[in-house]
C-alpha atoms as a PDB file:
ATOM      1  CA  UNK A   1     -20.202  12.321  12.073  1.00  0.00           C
ATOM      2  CA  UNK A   2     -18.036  12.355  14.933  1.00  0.00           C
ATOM      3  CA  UNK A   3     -16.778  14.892  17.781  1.00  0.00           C
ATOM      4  CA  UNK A   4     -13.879  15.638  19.482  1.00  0.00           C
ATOM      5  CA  UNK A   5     -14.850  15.580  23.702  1.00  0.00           C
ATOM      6  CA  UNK A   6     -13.175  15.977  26.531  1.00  0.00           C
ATOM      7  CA  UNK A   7     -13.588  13.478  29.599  1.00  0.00           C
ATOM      8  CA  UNK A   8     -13.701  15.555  32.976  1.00  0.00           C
ATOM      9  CA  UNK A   9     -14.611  12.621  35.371  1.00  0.00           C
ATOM     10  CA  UNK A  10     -11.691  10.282  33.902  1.00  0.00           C
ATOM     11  CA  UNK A  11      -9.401  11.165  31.755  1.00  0.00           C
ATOM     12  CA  UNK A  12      -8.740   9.081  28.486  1.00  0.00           C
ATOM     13  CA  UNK A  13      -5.742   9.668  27.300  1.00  0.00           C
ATOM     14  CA  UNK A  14      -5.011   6.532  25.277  1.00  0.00           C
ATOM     15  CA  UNK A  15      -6.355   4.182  23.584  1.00  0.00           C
ATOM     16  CA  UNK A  16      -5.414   1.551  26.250  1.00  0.00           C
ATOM     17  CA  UNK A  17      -7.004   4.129  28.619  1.00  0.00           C
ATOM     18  CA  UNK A  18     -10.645   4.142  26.583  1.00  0.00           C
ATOM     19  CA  UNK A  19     -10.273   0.255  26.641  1.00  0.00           C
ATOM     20  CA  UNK A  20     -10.128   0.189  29.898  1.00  0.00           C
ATOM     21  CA  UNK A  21     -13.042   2.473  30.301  1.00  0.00           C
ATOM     22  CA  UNK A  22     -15.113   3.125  26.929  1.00  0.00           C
ATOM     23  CA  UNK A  23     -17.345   5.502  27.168  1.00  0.00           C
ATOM     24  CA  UNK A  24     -20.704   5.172  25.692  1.00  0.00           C
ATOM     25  CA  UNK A  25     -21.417   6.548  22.734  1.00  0.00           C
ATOM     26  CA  UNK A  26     -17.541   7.048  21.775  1.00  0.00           C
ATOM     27  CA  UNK A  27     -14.477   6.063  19.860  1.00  0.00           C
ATOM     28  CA  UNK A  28     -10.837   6.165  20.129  1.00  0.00           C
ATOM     29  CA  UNK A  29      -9.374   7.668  16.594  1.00  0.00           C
ATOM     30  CA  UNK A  30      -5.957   8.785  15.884  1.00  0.00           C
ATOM     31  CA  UNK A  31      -5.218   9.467  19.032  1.00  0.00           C
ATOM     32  CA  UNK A  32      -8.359  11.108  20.470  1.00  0.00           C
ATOM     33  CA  UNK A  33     -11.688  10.666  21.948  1.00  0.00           C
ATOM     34  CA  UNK A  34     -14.434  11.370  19.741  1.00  0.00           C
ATOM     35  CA  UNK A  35     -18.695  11.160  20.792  1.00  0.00           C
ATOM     36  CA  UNK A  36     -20.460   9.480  17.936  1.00  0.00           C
ATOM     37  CA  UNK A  37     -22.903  12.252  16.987  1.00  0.00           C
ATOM     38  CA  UNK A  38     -25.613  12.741  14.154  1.00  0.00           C
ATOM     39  CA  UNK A  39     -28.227   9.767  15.420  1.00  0.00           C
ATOM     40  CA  UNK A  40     -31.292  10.393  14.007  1.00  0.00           C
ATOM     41  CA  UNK A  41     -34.736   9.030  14.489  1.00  0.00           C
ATOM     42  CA  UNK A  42     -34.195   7.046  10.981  1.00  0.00           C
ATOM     43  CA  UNK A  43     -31.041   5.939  11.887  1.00  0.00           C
ATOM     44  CA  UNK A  44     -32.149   4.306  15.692  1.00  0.00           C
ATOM     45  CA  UNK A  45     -35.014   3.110  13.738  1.00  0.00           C
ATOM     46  CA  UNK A  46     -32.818   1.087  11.371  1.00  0.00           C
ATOM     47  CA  UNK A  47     -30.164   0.008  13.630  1.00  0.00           C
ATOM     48  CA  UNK A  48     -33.227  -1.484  16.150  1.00  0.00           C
ATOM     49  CA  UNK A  49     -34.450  -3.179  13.364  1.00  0.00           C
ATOM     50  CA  UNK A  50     -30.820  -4.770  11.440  1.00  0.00           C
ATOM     51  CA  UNK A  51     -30.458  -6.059  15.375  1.00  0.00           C
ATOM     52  CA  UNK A  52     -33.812  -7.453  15.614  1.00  0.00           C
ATOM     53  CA  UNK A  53     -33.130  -9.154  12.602  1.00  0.00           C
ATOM     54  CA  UNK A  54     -29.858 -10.441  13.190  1.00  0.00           C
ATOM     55  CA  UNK A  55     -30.902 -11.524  16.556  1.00  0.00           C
ATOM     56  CA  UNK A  56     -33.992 -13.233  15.612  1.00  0.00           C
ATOM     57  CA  UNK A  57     -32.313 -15.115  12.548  1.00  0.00           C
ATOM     58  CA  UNK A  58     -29.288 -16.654  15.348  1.00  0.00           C
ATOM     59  CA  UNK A  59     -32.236 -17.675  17.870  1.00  0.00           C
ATOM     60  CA  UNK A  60     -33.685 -19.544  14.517  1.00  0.00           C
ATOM     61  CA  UNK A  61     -31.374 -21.019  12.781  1.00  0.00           C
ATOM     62  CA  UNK A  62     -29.448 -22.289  15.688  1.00  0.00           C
ATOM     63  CA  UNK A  63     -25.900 -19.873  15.205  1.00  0.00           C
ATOM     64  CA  UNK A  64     -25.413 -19.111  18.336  1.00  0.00           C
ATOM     65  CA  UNK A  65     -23.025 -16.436  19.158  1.00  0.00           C
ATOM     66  CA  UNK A  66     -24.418 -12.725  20.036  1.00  0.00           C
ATOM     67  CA  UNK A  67     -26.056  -9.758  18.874  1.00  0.00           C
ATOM     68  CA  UNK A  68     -24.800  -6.086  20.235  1.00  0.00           C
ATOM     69  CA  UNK A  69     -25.522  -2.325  19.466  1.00  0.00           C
ATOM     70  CA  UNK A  70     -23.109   0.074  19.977  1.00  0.00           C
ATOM     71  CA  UNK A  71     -20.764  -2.528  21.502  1.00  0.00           C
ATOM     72  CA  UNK A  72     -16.801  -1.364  21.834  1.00  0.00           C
ATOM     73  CA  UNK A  73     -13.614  -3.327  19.855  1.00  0.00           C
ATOM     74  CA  UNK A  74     -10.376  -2.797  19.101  1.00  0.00           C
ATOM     75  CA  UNK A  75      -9.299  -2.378  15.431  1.00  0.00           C
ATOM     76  CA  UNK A  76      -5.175  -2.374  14.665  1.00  0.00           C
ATOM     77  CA  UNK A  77      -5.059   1.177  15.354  1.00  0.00           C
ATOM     78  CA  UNK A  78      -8.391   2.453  16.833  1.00  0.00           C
ATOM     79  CA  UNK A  79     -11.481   2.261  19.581  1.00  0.00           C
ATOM     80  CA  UNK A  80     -14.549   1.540  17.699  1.00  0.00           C
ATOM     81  CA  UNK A  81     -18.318   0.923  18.398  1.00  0.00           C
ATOM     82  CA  UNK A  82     -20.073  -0.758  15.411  1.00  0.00           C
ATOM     83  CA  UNK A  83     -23.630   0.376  15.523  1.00  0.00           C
ATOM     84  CA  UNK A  84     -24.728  -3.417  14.800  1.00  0.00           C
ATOM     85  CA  UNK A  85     -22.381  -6.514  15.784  1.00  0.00           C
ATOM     86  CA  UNK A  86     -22.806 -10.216  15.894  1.00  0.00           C
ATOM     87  CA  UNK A  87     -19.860 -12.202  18.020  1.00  0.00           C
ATOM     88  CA  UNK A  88     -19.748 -16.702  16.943  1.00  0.00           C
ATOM     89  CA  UNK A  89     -20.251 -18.390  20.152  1.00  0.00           C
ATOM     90  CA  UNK A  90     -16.667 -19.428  20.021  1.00  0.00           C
ATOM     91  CA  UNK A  91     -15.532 -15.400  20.252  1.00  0.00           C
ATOM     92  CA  UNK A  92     -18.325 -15.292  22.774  1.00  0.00           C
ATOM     93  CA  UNK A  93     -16.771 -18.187  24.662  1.00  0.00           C
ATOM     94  CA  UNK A  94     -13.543 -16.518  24.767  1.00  0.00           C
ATOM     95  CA  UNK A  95     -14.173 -12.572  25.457  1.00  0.00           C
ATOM     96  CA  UNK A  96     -17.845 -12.586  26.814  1.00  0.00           C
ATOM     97  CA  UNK A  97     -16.905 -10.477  29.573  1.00  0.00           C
ATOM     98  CA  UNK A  98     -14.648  -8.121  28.415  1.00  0.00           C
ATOM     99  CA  UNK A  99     -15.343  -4.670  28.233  1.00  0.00           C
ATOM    100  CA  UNK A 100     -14.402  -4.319  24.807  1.00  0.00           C
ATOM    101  CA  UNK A 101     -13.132  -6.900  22.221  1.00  0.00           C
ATOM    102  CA  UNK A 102      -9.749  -6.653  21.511  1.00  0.00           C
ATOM    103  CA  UNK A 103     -10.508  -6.934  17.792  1.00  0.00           C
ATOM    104  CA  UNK A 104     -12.490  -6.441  15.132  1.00  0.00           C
ATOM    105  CA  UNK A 105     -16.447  -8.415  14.939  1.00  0.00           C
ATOM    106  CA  UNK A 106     -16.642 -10.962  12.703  1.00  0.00           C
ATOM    107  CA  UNK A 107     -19.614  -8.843  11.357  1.00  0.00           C
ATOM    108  CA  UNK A 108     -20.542  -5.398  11.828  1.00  0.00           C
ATOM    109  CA  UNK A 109     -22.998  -2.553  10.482  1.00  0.00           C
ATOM    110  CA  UNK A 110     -22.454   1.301  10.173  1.00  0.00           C
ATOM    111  CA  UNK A 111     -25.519   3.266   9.405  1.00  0.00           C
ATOM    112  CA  UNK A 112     -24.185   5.883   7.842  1.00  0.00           C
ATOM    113  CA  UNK A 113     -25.760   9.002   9.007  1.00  0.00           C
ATOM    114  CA  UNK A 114     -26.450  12.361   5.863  1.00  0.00           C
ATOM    115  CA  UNK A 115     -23.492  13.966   7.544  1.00  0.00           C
ATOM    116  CA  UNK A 116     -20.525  11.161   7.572  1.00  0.00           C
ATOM    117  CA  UNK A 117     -18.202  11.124   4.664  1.00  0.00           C
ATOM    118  CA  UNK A 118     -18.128   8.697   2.312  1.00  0.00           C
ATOM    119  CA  UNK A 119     -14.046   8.374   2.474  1.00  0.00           C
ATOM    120  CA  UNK A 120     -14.558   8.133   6.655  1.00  0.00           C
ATOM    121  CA  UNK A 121     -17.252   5.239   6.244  1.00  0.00           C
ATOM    122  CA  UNK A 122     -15.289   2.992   3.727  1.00  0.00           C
ATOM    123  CA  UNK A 123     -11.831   3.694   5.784  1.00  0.00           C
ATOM    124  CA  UNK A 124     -13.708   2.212   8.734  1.00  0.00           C
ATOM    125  CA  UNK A 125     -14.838  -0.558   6.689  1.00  0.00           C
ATOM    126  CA  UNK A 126     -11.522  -1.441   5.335  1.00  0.00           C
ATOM    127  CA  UNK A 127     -10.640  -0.868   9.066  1.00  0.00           C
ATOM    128  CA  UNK A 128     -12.295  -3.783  10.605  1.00  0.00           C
ATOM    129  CA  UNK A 129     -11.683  -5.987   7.531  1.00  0.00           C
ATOM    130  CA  UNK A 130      -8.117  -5.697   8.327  1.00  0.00           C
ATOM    131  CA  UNK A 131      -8.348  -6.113  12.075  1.00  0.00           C
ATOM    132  CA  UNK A 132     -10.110  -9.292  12.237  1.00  0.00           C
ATOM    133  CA  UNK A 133     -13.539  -8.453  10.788  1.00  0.00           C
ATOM    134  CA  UNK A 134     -14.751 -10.845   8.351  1.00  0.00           C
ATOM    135  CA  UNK A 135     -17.951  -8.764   6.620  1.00  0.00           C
ATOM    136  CA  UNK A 136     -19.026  -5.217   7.245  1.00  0.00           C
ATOM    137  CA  UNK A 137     -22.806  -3.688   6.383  1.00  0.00           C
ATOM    138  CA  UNK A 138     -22.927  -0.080   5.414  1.00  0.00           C
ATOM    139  CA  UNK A 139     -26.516   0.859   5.549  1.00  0.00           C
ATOM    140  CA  UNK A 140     -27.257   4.148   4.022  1.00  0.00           C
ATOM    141  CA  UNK A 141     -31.183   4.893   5.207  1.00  0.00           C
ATOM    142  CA  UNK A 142     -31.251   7.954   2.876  1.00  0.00           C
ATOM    143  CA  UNK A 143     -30.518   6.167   0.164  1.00  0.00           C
ATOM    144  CA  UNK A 144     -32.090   2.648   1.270  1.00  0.00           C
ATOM    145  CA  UNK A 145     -28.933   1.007   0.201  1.00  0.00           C
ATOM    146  CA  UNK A 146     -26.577  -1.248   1.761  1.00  0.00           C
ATOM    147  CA  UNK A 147     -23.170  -2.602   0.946  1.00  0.00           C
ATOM    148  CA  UNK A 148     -21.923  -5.426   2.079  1.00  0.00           C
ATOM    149  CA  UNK A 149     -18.482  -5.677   2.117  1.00  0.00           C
ATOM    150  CA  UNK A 150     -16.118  -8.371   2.343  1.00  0.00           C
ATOM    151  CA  UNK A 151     -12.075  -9.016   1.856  1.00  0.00           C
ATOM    152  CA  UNK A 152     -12.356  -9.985  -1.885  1.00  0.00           C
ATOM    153  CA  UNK A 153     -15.965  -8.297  -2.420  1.00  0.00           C
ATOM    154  CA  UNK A 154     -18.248  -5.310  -2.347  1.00  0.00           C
ATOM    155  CA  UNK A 155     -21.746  -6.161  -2.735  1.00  0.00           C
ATOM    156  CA  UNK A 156     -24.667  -2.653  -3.291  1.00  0.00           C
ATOM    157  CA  UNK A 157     -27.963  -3.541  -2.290  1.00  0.00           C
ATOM    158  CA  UNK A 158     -31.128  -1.503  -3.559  1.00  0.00           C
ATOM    159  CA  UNK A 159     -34.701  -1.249  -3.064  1.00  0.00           C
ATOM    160  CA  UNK A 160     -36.637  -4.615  -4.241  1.00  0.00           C
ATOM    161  CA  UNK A 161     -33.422  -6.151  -3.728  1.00  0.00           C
ATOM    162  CA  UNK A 162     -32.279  -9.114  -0.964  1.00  0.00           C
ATOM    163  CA  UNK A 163     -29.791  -8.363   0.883  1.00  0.00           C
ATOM    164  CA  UNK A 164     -28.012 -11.434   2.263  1.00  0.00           C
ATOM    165  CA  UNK A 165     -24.419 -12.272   4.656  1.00  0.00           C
ATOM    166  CA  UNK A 166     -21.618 -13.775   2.667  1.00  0.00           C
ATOM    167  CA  UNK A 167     -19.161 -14.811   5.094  1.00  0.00           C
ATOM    168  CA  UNK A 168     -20.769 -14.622   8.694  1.00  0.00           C
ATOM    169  CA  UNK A 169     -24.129 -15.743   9.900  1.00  0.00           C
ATOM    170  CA  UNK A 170     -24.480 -17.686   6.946  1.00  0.00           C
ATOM    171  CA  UNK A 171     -27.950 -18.255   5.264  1.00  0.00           C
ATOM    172  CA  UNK A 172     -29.316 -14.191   6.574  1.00  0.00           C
ATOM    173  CA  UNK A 173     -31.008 -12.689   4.218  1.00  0.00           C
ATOM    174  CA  UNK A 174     -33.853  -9.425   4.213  1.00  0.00           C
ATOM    175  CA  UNK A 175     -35.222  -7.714   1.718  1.00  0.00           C
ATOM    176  CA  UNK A 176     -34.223  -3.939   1.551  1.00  0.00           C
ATOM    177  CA  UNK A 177     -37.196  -2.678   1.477  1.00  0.00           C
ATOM    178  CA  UNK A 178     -38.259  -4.702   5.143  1.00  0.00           C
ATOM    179  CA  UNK A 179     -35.144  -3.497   6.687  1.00  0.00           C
ATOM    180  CA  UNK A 180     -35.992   0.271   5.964  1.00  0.00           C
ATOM    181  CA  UNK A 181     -39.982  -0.095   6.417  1.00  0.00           C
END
């Protein structure tokens, strides 16, 4: 779930204004700055450990690129901050140091929090899809499912299940029930 805020120290009053100066912890949506709100314990726990994962599989199989958490992009319309991202090293090459990526990740995870709306999470799914993103994870720790979405496919992943990239950091794969333990 996400907030409405106000910034008193300097004000954001676009969205080229919050590239220039994103805010932890906060997104730029239809036209206003909102704090990402509703982290629990479960949900830190899970994001830590999809990062861990992701960042352990590049340093092993060779990939390359990088692994971020709660790292700002650009989307057509929007100021976003996946809670899990992985960049190629090519992207990397080309906008390692700027402040926010003016587009989507290749891949990205939302852990969808009890309060966030089901129509919300799969908007900003279709979101990054459409702005450059090539596969988005929606991990639902509640539930212990995740959905992998793609341009042509949507993938659910249960407990005793394998859970597995299709497009990006090819050859990833974790069981459910690891990812959640």
């Amino acid at each position: 779930m996400a907030t409405t805020i106000s910034s008193s120290n300097t004000p954001i009053l676009s969205l080229e204004d919050w590239m220039q100066n994103p805010l932890k912890h906060t997104e730029w949506v239809d036209g206003e700055l909102v704090e990402k709100t509703d982290v629990t314990l479960k949900h830190s726990k899970v994001q830590g450990s999809l990062y861990f994962y992701w960042r352990s599989y590049r340093d092993s199989s060779g990939h390359g690129g990088s692994v971020y958490t709660d790292v700002p992009c650009r989307t057509n319309k929007q100021g976003r901050s996946p809670d899990v991202a992985y960049l190629t090293s090519a992207l990397v090459a080309q906008y390692g140091d700027a402040k926010v990526l003016p587009q989507s990740f290749p891949l990205s995870a939302e852990i969808v929090s009890p309060t966030d709306f089901a129509e919300d999470v799969i908007a900003k799914a279709k979101e990054y899809l459409e702005s450059g993103g090539e596969e988005v994870w929606l991990v639902f720790p509640e539930n212990q499912w995740v959905i992998v979405v793609t341009e042509t496919s949507r993938q659910v992943f249960t407990s005793s299940e394998t859970v597995s990239t299709q497009k990006v950091l090819s050859g990833f794969s974790i069981s459910v029930d690891e990812l959640f333990a």
